[in-house]
N, C-alpha and C. Protein backbone atom coordinates (compact mmCIF):
# COMPACT_ATOMS: atom_id res chain seq x y z
N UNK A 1 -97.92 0.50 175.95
CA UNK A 1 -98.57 1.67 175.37
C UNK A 1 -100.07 1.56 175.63
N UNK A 2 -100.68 2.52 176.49
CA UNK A 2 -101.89 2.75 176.66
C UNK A 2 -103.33 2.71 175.21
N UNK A 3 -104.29 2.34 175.59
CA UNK A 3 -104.98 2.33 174.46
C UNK A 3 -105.39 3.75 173.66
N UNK A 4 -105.36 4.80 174.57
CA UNK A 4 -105.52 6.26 173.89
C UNK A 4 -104.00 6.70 173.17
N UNK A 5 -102.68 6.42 174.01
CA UNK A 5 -101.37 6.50 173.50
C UNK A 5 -101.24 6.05 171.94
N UNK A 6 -101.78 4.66 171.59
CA UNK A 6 -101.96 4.26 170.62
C UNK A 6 -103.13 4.84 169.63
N UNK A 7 -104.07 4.69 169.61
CA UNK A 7 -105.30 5.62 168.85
C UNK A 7 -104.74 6.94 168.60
N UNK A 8 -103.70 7.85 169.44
CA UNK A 8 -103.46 9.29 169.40
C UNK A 8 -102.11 9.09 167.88
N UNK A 9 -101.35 7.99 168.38
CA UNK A 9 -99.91 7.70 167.93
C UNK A 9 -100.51 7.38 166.08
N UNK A 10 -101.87 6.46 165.95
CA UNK A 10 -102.63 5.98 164.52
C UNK A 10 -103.30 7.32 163.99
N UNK A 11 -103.64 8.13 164.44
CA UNK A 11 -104.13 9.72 164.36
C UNK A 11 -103.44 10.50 163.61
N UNK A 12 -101.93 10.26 164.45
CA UNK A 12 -100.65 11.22 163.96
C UNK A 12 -100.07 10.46 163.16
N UNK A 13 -100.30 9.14 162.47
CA UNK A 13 -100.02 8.72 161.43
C UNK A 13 -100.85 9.23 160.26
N UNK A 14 -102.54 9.27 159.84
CA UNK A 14 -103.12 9.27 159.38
C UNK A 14 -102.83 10.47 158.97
N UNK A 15 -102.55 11.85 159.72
CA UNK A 15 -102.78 13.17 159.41
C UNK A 15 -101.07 13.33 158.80
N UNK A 16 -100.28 12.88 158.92
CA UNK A 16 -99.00 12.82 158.18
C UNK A 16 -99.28 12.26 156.90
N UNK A 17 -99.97 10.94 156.68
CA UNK A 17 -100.17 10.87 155.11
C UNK A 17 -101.33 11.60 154.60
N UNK A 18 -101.91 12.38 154.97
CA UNK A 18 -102.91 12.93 154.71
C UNK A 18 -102.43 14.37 153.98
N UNK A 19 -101.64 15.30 155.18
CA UNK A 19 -100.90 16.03 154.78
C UNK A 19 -99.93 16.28 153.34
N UNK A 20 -99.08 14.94 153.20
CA UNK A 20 -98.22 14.64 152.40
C UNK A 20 -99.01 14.11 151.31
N UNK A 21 -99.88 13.21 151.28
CA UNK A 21 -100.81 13.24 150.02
C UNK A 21 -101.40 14.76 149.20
N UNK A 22 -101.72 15.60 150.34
CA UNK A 22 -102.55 16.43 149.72
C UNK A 22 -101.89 17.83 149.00
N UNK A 23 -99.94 18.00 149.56
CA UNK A 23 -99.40 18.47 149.17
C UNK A 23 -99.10 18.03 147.62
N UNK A 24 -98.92 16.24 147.50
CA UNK A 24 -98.60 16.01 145.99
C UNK A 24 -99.83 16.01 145.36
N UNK A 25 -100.97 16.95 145.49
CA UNK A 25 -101.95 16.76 144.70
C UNK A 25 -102.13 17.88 144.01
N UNK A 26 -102.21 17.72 142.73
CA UNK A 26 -101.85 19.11 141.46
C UNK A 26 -103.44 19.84 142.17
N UNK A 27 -103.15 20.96 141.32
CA UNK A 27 -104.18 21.80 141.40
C UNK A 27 -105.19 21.35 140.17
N UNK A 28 -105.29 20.87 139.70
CA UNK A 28 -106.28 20.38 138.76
C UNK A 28 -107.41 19.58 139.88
N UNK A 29 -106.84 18.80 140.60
CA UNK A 29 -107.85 18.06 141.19
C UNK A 29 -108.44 18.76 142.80
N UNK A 30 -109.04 19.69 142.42
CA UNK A 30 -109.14 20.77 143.09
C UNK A 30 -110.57 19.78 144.01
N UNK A 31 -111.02 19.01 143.54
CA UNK A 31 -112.42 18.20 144.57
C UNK A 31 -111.60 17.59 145.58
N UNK A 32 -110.96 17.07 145.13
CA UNK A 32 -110.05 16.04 146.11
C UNK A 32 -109.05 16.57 147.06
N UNK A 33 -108.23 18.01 146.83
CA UNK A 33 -107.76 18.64 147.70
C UNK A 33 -109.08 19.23 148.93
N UNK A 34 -109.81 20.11 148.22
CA UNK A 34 -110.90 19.90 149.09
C UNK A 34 -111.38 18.46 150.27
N UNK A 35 -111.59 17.87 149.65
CA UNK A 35 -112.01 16.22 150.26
C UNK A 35 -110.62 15.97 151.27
N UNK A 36 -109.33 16.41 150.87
CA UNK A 36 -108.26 16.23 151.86
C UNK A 36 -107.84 17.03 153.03
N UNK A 37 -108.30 17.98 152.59
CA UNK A 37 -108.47 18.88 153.63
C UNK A 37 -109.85 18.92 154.83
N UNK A 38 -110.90 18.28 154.31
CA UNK A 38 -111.57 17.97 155.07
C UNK A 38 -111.65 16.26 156.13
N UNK A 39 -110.58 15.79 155.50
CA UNK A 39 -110.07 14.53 156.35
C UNK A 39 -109.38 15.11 157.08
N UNK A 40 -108.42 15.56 156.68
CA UNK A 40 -107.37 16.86 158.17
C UNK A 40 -107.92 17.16 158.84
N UNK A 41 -108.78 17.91 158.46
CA UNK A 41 -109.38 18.64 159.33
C UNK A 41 -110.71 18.05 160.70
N UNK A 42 -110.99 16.36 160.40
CA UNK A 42 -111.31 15.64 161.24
C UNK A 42 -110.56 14.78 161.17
N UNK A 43 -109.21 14.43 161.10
CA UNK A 43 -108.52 13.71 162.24
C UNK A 43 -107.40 15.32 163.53
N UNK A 44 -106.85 15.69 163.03
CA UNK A 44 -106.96 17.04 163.58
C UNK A 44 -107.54 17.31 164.45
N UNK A 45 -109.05 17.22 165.00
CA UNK A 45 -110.43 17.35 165.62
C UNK A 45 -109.89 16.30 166.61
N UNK A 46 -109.94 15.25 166.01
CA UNK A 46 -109.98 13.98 167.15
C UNK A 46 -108.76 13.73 167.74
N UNK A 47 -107.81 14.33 167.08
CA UNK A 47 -106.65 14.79 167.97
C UNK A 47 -106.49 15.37 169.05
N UNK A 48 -107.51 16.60 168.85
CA UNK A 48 -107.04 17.45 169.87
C UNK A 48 -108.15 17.14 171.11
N UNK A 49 -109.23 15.92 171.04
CA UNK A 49 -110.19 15.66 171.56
C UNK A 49 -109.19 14.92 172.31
N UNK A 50 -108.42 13.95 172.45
CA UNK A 50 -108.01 12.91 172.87
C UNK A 50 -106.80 13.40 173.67
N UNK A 51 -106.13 14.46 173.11
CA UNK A 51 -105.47 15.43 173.82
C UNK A 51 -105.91 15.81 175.12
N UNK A 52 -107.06 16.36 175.07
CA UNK A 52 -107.77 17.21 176.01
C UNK A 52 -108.30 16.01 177.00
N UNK A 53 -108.51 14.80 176.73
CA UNK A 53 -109.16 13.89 177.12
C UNK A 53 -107.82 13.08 178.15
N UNK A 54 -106.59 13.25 177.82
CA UNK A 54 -105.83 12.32 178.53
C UNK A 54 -104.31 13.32 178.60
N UNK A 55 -104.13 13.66 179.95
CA UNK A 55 -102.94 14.54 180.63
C UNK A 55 -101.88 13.42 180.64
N UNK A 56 -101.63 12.86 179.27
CA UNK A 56 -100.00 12.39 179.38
C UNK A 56 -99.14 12.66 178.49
N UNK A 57 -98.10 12.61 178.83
CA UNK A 57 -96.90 12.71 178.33
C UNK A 57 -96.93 12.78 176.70
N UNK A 58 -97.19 11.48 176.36
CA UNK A 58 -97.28 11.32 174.84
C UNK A 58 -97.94 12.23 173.79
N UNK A 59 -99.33 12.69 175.54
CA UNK A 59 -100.83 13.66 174.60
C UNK A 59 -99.57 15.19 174.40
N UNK A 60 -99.07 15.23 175.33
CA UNK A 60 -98.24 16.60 175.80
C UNK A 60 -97.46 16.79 174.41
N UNK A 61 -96.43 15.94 174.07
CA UNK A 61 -95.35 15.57 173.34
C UNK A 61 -96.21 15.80 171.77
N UNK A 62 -97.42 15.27 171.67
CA UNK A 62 -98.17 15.15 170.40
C UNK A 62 -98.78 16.67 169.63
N UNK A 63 -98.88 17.46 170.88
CA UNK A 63 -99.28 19.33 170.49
C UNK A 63 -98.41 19.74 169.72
N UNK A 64 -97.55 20.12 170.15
CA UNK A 64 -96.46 20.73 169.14
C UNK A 64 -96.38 20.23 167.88
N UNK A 65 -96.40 18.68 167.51
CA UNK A 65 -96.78 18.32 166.14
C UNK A 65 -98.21 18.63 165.44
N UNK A 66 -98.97 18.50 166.18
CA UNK A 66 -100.38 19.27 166.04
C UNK A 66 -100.31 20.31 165.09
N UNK A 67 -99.86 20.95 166.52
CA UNK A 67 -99.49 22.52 165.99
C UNK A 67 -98.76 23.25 165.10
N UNK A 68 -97.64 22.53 164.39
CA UNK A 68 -96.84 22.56 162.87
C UNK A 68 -97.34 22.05 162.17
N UNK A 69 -98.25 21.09 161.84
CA UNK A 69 -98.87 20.51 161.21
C UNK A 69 -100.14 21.58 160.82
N UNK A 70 -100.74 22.35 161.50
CA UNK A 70 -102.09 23.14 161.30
C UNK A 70 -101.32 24.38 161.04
N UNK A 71 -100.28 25.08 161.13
CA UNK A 71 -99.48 26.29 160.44
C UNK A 71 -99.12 25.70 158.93
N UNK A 72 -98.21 24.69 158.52
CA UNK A 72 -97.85 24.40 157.04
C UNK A 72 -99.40 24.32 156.75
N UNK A 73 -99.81 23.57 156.80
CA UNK A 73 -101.75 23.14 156.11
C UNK A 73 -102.30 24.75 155.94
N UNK A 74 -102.35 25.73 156.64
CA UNK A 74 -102.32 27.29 156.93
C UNK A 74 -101.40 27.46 155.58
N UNK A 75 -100.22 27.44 155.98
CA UNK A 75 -99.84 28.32 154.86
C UNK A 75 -99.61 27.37 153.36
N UNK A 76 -99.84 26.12 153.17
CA UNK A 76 -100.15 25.30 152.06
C UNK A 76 -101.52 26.08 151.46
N UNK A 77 -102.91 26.01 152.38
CA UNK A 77 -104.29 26.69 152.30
C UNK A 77 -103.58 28.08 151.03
N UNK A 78 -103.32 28.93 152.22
CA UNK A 78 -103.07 30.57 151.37
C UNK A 78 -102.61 30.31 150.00
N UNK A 79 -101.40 29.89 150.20
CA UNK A 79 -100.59 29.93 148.55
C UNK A 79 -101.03 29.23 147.59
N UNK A 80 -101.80 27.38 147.86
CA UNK A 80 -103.13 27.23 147.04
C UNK A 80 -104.48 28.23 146.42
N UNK A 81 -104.70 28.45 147.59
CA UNK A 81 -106.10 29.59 147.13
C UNK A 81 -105.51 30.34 145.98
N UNK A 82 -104.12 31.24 146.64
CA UNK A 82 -103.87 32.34 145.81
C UNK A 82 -103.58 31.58 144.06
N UNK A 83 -102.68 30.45 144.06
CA UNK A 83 -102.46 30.24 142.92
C UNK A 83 -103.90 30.09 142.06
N UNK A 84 -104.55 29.51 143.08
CA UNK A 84 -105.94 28.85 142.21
C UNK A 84 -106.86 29.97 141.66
N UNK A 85 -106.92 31.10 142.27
CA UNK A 85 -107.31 32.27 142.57
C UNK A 85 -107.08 33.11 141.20
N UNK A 86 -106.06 32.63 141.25
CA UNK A 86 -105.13 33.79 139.55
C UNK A 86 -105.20 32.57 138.86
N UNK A 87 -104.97 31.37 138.74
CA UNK A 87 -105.32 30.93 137.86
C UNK A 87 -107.17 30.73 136.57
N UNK A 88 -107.66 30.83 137.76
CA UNK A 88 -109.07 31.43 137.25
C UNK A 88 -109.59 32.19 136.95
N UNK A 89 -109.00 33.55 137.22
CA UNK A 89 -109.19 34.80 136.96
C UNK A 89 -108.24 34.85 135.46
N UNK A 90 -106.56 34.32 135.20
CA UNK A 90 -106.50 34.43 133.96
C UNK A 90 -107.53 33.34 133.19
């Protein structure tokens, strides 16, 4: 396994517990969902840097997870806001 194969493969680990952390995080701790979403959102970054940076297989194979990964976080985003949204307003 190449040294970018690996760094890309520790990436797509990081943003899986990142993801899954930030889903079990109540809406009370509304700093820290923030703060998790902004770790996503730079490993995510350096994902798609390393992507762009190396035409192999693995980088190829790794988009599509990318890319389901940044639609749920999308639609996790909306239905957060909205709950948080009405919850403050009641």
């Amino acid at each position: 396994m190449s040294h970018l194969s690996y760094q890309l493969f520790n990436y797509q680990y990081l943003l899986l517990t990142a993801v899954l952390e930030l889903i079990n995080t109540k809406g009370d701790k509304f700093f820290l969902q923030i703060f998790g979403l902004f770790i996503v959102g730079v490993i995510s970054y350096r994902m798609l840097l390393i992507t762009r940076i190396t035409r192999t297989v693995g980088a190829i194979r790794s988009s599509p997870i990318l890319l389901l990964l940044f639609f749920a976080m999308k639609k996790y985003i909306l239905v957060n806001v909205h709950l948080t949204s009405t919850t403050l307003v009641n």
